[in-house]
C-alpha atoms as a PDB file:
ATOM      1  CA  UNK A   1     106.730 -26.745 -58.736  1.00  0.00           C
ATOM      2  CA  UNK A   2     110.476 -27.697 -59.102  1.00  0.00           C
ATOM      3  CA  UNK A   3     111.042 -26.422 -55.395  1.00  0.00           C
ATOM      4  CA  UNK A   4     113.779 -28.782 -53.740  1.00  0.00           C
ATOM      5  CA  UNK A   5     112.489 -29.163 -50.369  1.00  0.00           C
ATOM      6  CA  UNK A   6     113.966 -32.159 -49.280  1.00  0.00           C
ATOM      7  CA  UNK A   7     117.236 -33.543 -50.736  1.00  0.00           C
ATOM      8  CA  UNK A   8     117.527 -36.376 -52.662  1.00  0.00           C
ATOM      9  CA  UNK A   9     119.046 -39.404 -51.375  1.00  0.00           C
ATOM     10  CA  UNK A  10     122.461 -40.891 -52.517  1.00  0.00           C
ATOM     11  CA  UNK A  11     122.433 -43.595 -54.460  1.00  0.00           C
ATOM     12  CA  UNK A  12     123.325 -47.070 -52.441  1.00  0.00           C
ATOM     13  CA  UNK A  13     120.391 -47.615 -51.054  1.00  0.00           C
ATOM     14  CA  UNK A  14     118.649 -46.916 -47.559  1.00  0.00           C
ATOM     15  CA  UNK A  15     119.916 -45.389 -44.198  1.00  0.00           C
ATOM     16  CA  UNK A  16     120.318 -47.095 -41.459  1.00  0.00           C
ATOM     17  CA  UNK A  17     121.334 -44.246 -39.036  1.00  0.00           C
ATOM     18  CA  UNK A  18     119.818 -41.449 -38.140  1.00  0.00           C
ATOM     19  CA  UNK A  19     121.578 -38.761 -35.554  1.00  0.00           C
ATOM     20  CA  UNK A  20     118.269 -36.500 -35.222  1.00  0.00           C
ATOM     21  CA  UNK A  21     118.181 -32.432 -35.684  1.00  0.00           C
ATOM     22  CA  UNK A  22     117.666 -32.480 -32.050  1.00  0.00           C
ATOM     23  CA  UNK A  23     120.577 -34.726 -31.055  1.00  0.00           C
ATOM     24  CA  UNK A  24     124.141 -34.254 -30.336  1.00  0.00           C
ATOM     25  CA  UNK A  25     126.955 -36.685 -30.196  1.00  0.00           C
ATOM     26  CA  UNK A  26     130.904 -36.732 -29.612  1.00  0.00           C
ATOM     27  CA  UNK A  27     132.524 -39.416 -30.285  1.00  0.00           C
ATOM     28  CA  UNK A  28     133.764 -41.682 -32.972  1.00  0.00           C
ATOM     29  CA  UNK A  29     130.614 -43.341 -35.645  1.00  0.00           C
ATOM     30  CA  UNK A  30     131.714 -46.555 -37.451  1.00  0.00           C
ATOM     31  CA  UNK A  31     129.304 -48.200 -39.825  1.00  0.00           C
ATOM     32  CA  UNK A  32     129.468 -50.363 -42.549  1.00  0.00           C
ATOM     33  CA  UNK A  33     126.197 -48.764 -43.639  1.00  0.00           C
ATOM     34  CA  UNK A  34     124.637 -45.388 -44.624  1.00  0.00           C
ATOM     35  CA  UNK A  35     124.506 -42.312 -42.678  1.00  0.00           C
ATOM     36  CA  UNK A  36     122.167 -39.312 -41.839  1.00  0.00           C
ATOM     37  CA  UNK A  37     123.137 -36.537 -39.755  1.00  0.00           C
ATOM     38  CA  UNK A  38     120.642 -33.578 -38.699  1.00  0.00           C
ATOM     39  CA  UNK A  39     121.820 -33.104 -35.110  1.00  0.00           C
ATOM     40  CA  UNK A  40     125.414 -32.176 -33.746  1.00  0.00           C
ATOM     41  CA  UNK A  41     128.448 -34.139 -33.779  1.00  0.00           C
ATOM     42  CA  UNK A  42     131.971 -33.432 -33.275  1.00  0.00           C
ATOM     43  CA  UNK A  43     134.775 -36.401 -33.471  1.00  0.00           C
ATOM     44  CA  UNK A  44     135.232 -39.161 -36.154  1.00  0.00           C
ATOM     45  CA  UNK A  45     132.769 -40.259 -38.430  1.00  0.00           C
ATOM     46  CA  UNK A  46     134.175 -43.393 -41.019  1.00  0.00           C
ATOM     47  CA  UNK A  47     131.349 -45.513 -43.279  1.00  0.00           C
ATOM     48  CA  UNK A  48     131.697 -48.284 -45.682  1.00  0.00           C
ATOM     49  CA  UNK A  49     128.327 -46.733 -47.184  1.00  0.00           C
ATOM     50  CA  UNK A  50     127.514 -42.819 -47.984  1.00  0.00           C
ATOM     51  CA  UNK A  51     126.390 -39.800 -45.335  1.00  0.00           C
ATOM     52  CA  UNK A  52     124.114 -37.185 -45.289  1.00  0.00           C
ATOM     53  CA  UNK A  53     124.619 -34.036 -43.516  1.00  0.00           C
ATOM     54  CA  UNK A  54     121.419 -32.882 -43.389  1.00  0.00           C
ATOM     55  CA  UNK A  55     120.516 -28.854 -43.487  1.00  0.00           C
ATOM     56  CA  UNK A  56     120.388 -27.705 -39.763  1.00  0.00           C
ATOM     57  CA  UNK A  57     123.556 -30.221 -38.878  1.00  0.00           C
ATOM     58  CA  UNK A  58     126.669 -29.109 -37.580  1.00  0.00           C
ATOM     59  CA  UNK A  59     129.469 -31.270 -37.805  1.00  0.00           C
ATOM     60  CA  UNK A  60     132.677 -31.023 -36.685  1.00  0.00           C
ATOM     61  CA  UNK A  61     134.384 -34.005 -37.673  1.00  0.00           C
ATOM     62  CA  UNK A  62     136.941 -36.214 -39.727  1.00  0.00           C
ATOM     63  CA  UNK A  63     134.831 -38.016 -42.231  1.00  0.00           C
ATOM     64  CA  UNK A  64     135.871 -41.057 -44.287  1.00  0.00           C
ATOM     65  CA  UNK A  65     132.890 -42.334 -46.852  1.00  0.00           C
ATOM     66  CA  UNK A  66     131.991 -43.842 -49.979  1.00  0.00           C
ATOM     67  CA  UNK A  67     130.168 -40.648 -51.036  1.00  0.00           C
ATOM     68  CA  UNK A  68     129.109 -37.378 -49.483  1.00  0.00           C
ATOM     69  CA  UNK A  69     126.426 -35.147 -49.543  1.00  0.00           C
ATOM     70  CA  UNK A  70     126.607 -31.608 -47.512  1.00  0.00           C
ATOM     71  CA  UNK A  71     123.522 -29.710 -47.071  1.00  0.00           C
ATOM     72  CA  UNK A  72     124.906 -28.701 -43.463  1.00  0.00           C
ATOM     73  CA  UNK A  73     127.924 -27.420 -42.338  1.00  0.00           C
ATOM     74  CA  UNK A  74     130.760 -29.305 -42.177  1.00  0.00           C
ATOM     75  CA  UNK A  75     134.033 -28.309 -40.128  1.00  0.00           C
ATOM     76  CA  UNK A  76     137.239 -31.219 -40.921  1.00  0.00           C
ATOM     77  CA  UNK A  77     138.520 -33.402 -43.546  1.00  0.00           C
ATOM     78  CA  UNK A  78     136.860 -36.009 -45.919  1.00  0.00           C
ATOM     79  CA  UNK A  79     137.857 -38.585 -47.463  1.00  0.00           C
ATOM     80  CA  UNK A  80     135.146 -40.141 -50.105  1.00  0.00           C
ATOM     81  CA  UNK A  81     136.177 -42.907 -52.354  1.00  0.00           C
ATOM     82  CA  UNK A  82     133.529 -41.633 -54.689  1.00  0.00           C
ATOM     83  CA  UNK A  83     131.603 -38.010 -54.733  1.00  0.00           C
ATOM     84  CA  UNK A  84     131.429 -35.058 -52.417  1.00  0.00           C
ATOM     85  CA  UNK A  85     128.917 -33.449 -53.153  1.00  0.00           C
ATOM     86  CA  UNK A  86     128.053 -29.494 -51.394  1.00  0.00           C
ATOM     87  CA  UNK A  87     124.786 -28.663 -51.994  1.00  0.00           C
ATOM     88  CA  UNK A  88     122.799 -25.064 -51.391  1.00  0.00           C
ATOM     89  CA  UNK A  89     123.496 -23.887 -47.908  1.00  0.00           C
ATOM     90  CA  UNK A  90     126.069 -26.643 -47.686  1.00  0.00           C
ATOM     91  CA  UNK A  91     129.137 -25.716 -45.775  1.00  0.00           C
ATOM     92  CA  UNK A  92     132.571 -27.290 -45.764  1.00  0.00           C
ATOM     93  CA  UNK A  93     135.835 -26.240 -44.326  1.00  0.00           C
ATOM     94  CA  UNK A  94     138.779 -29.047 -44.364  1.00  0.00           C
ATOM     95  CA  UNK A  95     141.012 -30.340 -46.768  1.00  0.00           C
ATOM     96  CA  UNK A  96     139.381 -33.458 -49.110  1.00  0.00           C
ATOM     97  CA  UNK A  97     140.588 -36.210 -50.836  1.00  0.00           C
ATOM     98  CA  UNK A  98     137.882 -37.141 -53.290  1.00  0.00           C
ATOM     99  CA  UNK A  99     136.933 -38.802 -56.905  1.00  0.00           C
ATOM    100  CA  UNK A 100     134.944 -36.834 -57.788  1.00  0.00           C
ATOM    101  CA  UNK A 101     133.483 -33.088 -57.085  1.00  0.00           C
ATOM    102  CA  UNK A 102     130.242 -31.421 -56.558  1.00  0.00           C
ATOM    103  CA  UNK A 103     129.514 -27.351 -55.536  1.00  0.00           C
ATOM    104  CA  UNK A 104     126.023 -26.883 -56.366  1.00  0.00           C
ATOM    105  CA  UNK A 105     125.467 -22.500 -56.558  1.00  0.00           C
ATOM    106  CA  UNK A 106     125.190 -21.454 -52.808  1.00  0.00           C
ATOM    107  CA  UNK A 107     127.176 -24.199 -52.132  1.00  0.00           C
ATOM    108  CA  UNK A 108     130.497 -23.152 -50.152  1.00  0.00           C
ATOM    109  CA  UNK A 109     134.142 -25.002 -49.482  1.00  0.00           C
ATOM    110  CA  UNK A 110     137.621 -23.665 -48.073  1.00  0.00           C
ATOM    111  CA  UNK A 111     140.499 -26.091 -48.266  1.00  0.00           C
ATOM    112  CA  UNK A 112     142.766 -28.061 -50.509  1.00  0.00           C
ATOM    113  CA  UNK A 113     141.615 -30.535 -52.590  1.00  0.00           C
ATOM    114  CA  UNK A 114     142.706 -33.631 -53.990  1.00  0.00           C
ATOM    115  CA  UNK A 115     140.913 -35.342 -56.791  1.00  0.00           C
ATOM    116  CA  UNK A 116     141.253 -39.002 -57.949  1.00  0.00           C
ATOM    117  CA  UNK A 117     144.015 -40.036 -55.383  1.00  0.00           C
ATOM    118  CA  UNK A 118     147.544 -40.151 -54.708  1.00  0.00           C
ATOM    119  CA  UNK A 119     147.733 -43.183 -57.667  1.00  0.00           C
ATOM    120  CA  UNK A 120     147.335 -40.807 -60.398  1.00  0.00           C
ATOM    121  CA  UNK A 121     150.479 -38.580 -60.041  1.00  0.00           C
ATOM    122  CA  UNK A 122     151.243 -37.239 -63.120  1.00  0.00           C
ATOM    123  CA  UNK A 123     154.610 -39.859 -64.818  1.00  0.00           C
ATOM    124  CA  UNK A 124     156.220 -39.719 -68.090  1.00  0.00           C
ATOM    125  CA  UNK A 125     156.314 -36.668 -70.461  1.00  0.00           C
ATOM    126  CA  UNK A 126     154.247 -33.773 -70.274  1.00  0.00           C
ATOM    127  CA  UNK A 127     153.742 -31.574 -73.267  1.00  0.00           C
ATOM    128  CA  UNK A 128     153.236 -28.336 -72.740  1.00  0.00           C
ATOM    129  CA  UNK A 129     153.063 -26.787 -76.232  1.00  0.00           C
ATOM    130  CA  UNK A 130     156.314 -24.894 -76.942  1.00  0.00           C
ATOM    131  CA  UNK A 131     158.365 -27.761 -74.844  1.00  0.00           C
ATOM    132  CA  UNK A 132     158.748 -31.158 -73.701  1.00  0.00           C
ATOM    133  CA  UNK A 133     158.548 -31.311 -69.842  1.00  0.00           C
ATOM    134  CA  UNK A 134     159.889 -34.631 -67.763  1.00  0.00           C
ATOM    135  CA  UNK A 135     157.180 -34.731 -65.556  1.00  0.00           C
ATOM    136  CA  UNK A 136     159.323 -36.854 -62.669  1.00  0.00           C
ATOM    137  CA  UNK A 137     162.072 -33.740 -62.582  1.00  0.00           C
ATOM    138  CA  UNK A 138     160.490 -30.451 -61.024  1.00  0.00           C
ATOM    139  CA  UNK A 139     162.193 -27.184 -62.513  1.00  0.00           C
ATOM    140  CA  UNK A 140     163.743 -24.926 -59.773  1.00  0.00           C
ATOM    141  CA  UNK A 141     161.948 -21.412 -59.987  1.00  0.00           C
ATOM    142  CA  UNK A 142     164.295 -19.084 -61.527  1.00  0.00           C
ATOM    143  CA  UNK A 143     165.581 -16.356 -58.751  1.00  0.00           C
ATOM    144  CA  UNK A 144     165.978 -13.489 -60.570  1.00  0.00           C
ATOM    145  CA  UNK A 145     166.835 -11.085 -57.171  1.00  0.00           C
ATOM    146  CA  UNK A 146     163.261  -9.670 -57.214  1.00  0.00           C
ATOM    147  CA  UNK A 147     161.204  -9.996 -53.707  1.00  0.00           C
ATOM    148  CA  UNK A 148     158.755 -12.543 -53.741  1.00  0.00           C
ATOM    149  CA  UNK A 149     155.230 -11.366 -55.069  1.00  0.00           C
ATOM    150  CA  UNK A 150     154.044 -11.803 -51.430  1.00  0.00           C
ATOM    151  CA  UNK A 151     156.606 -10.142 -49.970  1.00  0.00           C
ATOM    152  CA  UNK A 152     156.128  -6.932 -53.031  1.00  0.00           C
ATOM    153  CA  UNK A 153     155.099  -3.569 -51.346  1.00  0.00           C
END
């Protein structure tokens, strides 16, 4: 009764590519509008509009979107000026640069992530309860002649 069985589209409207489940492509994919992926691709992928990576896709590719939604497996960075969104049996390894964050339970990512953007480095004062930290002057770790915790027996 609730089953998801297909997903739900992102908002923006309707796609106007399709790479089929039993299609592959390498290459670079510009479009100024939306995205579906069910086949293979390996390369570049950069859209004005959003993508879907649909369940059986396998992409191995740089992505640059409006918003993303991973159902598939996904093997690169992505940059989305709005969501990313890993859904269940969604797959992403890659670093990503994003606004905002999705992992739905079953969901997976490895990488670093970057939320909201370069432009919203921390400035000023940061209070940190006990003390008063300038946030543009890092403190030097302390070396107190004890190995690193990585390099600890």
């Amino acid at each position: 009764m609730f089953k998801k069985d297909k997903p739900a589209p992102l908002a923006g409207g309707k796609i106007d590519s399709v790479l089929g489940a039993t299609s592959s492509y390498n290459g670079t994919l510009k479009s100024d509008g939306n995205l579906r992926i069910d086949g293979s691709f390996q390369g570049h992928i950069e859209t004005a509009g959003n993508l879907i990576v649909g369940a059986s896709a396998k992409v191995m590719a740089d992505i640059k979107a409006n918003a993303v939604q991973v159902w598939g497996a996904v093997r690169g960075d992505i940059t989305a000026q709005g969501r990313l969104e890993i859904l269940p049996g969604g797959r992403v390894w890659g670093d990503i640069e994003v606004a905002a964050l999705l992992i739905d339970e079953g969901g997976v990512y490895r990488g670093q992530c970057i939320m909201g953007g370069a432009q919203l480095e921390p400035t000023g004062l940061l209070e940190t309860g006990a003390e008063t930290i300038d946030a543009s002057e890092t403190p030097e770790p302390e070396d107190d002649g004890a190995p690193a915790d990585d390099q600890a027996e």
